[in-house]
Protein backbone atom coordinates (compact mmCIF):
# COMPACT_ATOMS: atom_id res chain seq x y z
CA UNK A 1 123.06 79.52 111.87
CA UNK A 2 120.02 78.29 109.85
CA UNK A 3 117.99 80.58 107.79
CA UNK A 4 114.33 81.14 108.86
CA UNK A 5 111.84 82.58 106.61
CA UNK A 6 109.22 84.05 108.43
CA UNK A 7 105.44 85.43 107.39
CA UNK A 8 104.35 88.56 109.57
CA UNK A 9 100.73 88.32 109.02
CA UNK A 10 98.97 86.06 111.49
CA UNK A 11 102.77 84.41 112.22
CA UNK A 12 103.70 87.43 114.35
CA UNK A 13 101.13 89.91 114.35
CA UNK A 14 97.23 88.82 114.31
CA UNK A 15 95.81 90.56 111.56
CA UNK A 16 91.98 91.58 110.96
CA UNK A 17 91.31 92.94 107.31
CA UNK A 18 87.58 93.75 108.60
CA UNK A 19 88.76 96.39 110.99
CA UNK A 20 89.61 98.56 107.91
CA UNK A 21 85.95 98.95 106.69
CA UNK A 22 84.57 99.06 110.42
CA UNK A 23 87.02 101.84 111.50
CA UNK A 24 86.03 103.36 108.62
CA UNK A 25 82.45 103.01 109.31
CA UNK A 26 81.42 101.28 106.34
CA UNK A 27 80.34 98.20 105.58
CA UNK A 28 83.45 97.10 103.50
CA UNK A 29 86.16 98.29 102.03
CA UNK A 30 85.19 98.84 97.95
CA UNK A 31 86.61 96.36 95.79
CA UNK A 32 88.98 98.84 93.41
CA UNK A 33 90.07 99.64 96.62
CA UNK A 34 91.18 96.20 97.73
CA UNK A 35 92.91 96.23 94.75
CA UNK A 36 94.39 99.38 95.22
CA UNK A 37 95.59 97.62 97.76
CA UNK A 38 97.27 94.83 96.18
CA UNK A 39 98.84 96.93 93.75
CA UNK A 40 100.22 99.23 97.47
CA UNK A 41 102.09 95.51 98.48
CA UNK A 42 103.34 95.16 95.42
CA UNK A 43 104.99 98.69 95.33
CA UNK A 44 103.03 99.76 92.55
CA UNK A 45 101.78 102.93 94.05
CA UNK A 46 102.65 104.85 97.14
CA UNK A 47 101.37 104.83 100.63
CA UNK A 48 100.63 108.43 100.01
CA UNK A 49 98.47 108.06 97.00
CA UNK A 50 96.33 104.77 98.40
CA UNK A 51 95.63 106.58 101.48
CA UNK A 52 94.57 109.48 99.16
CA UNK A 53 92.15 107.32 97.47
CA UNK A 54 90.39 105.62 100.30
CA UNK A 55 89.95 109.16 101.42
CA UNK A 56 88.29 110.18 98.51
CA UNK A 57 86.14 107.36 98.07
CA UNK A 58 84.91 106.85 101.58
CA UNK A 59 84.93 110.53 102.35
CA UNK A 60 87.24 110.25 105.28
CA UNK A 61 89.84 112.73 106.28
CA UNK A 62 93.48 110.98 105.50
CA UNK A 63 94.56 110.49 109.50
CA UNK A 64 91.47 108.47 109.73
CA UNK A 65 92.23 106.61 107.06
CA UNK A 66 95.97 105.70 108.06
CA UNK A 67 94.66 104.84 111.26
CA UNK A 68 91.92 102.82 110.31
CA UNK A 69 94.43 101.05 107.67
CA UNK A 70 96.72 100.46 110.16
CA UNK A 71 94.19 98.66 112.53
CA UNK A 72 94.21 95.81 110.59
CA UNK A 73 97.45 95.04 112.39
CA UNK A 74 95.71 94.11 115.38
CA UNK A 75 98.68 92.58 118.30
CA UNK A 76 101.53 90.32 118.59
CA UNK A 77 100.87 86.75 118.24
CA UNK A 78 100.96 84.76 121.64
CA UNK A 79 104.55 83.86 121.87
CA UNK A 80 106.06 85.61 119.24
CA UNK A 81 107.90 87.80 120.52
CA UNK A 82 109.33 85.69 123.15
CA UNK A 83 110.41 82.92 120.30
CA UNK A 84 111.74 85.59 117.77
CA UNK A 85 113.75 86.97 120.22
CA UNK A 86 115.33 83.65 121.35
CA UNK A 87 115.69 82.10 117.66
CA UNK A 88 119.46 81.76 118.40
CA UNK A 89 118.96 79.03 121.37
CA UNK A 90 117.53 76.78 118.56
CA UNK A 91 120.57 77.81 116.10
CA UNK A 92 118.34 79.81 113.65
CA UNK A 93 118.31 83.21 112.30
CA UNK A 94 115.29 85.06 110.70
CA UNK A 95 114.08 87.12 107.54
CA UNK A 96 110.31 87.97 107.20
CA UNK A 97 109.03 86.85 104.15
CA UNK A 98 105.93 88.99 103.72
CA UNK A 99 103.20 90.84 101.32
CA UNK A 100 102.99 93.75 103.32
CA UNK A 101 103.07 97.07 102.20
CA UNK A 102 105.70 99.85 104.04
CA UNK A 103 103.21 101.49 105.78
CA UNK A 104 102.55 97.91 107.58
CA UNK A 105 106.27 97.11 107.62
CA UNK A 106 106.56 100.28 110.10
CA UNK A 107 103.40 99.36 112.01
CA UNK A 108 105.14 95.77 112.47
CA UNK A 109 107.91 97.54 113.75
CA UNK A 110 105.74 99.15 116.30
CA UNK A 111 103.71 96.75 117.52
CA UNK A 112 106.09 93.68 117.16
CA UNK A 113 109.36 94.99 119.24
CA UNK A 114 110.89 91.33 118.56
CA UNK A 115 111.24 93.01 114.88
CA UNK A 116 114.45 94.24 115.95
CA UNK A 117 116.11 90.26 115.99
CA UNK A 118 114.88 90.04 112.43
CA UNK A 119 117.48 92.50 110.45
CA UNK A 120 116.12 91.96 106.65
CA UNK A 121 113.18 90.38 104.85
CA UNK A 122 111.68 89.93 101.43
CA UNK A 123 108.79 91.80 101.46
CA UNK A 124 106.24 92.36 98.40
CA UNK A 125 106.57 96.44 98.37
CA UNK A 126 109.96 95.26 97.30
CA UNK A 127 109.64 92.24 95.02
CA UNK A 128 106.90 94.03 92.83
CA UNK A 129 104.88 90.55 93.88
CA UNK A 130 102.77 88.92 96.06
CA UNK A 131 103.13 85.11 97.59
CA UNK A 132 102.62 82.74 95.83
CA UNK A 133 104.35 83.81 92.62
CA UNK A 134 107.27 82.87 91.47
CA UNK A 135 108.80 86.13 91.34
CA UNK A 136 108.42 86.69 95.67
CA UNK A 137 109.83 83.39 96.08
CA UNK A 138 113.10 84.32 93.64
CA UNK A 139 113.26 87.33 95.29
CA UNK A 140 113.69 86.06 98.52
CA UNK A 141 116.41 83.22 97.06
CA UNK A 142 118.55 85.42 95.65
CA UNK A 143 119.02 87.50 98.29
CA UNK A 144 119.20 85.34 101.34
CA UNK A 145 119.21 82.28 99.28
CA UNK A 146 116.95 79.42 100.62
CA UNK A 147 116.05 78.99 103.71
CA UNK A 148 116.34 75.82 106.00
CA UNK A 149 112.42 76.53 106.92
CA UNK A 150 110.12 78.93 105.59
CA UNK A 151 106.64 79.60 108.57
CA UNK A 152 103.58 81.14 107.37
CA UNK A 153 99.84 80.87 108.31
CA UNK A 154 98.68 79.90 104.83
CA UNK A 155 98.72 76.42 103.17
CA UNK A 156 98.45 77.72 100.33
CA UNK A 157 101.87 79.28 100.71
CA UNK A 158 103.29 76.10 102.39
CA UNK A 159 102.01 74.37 98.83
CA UNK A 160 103.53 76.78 96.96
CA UNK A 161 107.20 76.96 99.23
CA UNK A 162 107.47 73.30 99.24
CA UNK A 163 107.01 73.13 94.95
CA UNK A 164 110.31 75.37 95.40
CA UNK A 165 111.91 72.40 97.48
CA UNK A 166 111.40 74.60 100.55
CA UNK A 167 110.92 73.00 104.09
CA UNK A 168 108.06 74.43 104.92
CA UNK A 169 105.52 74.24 107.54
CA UNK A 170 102.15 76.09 108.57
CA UNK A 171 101.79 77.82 111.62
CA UNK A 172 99.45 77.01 114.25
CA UNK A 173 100.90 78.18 117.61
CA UNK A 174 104.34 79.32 119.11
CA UNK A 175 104.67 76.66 120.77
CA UNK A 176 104.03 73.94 117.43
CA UNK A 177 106.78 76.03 115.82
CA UNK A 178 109.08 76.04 118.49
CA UNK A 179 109.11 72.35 118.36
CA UNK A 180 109.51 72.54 114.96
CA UNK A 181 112.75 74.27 115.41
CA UNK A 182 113.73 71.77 117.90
């Protein structure tokens, strides 16, 4: 089998950042608080103590604020689920390669049941980084070492993979990627 890395965000589940602030009812989401954020998907603070502080600051009770959080996970991307289950047929096995805090690694879980064919990842909570340093990308090598073809929305990240001497391609559709992996 052939090693997959795969992105989450807007590879399996559509994501909309602006449904934070509108859920929220504000216009957006404070800057110290996007990087409150940041520092959340790199595992420098605790689910707990970000949702604390958007509470605080947008004067929200905290079950408001998870759920409003957790809205920017918005669905499954088209076709997703069906390829991710069915990586096998094309001789491939996957690990999501993600920034993503837990709290989003759970939602995932829930609203991506095709989760359950990818066992392991490399996510940014755990590397104490976010794509495209160096330090996510090592992460990821030594523990699944690299992958035959690395997926994600972001050309940026493609860029970055392919510096690494990753295959790497950016995802448009299922159906592109599944004749990629053809």
């Amino acid at each position: 089998m052939k090693l997959l890395a795969l992105d989450i965000g807007n590879v399996c589940v559509k994501i909309d950042f602006a449904n934070f602030a509108r859920n929220l009812n504000i216009p957006e989401i404070p800057a110290p608080l996007i990087d409150l954020q940041r520092e959340l998907e790199c595992g420098r603070t605790t689910d707990e103590a970000f949702i604390y502080a958007v509470s605080v600051a947008c004067q929200r009770d905290p079950l408001t604020v998870m759920d409003a959080f957790n809205s920017i996970l918005v669905e499954p991307v088209p076709g997703m689920e069906k390829l991710v289950s069915n990586l096998e047929k094309f001789d491939f096995e996957a690990r999501f390669f993600s920034d993503i805090s837990l709290t989003h690694l759970t939602r995932t879980h829930q609203l991506f049941p095709a989760a359950q064919f990818v066992p392991d990842g490399m996510f940014s909570f755990v590397a104490g980084a976010q794509k495209p340093a160096e330090e996510m990308f090592a992460a990821f090598e030594e523990k699944f070492g690299t992958p035959a073809l690395y997926v994600d929305d972001r050309l940026e990240l493609i860029e970055a993979a392919r510096k690494r001497n990753w295959n790497a391609i950016q995802f448009t559709t299922a159906n592109a990627l599944q004749e990629a992996l053809k």
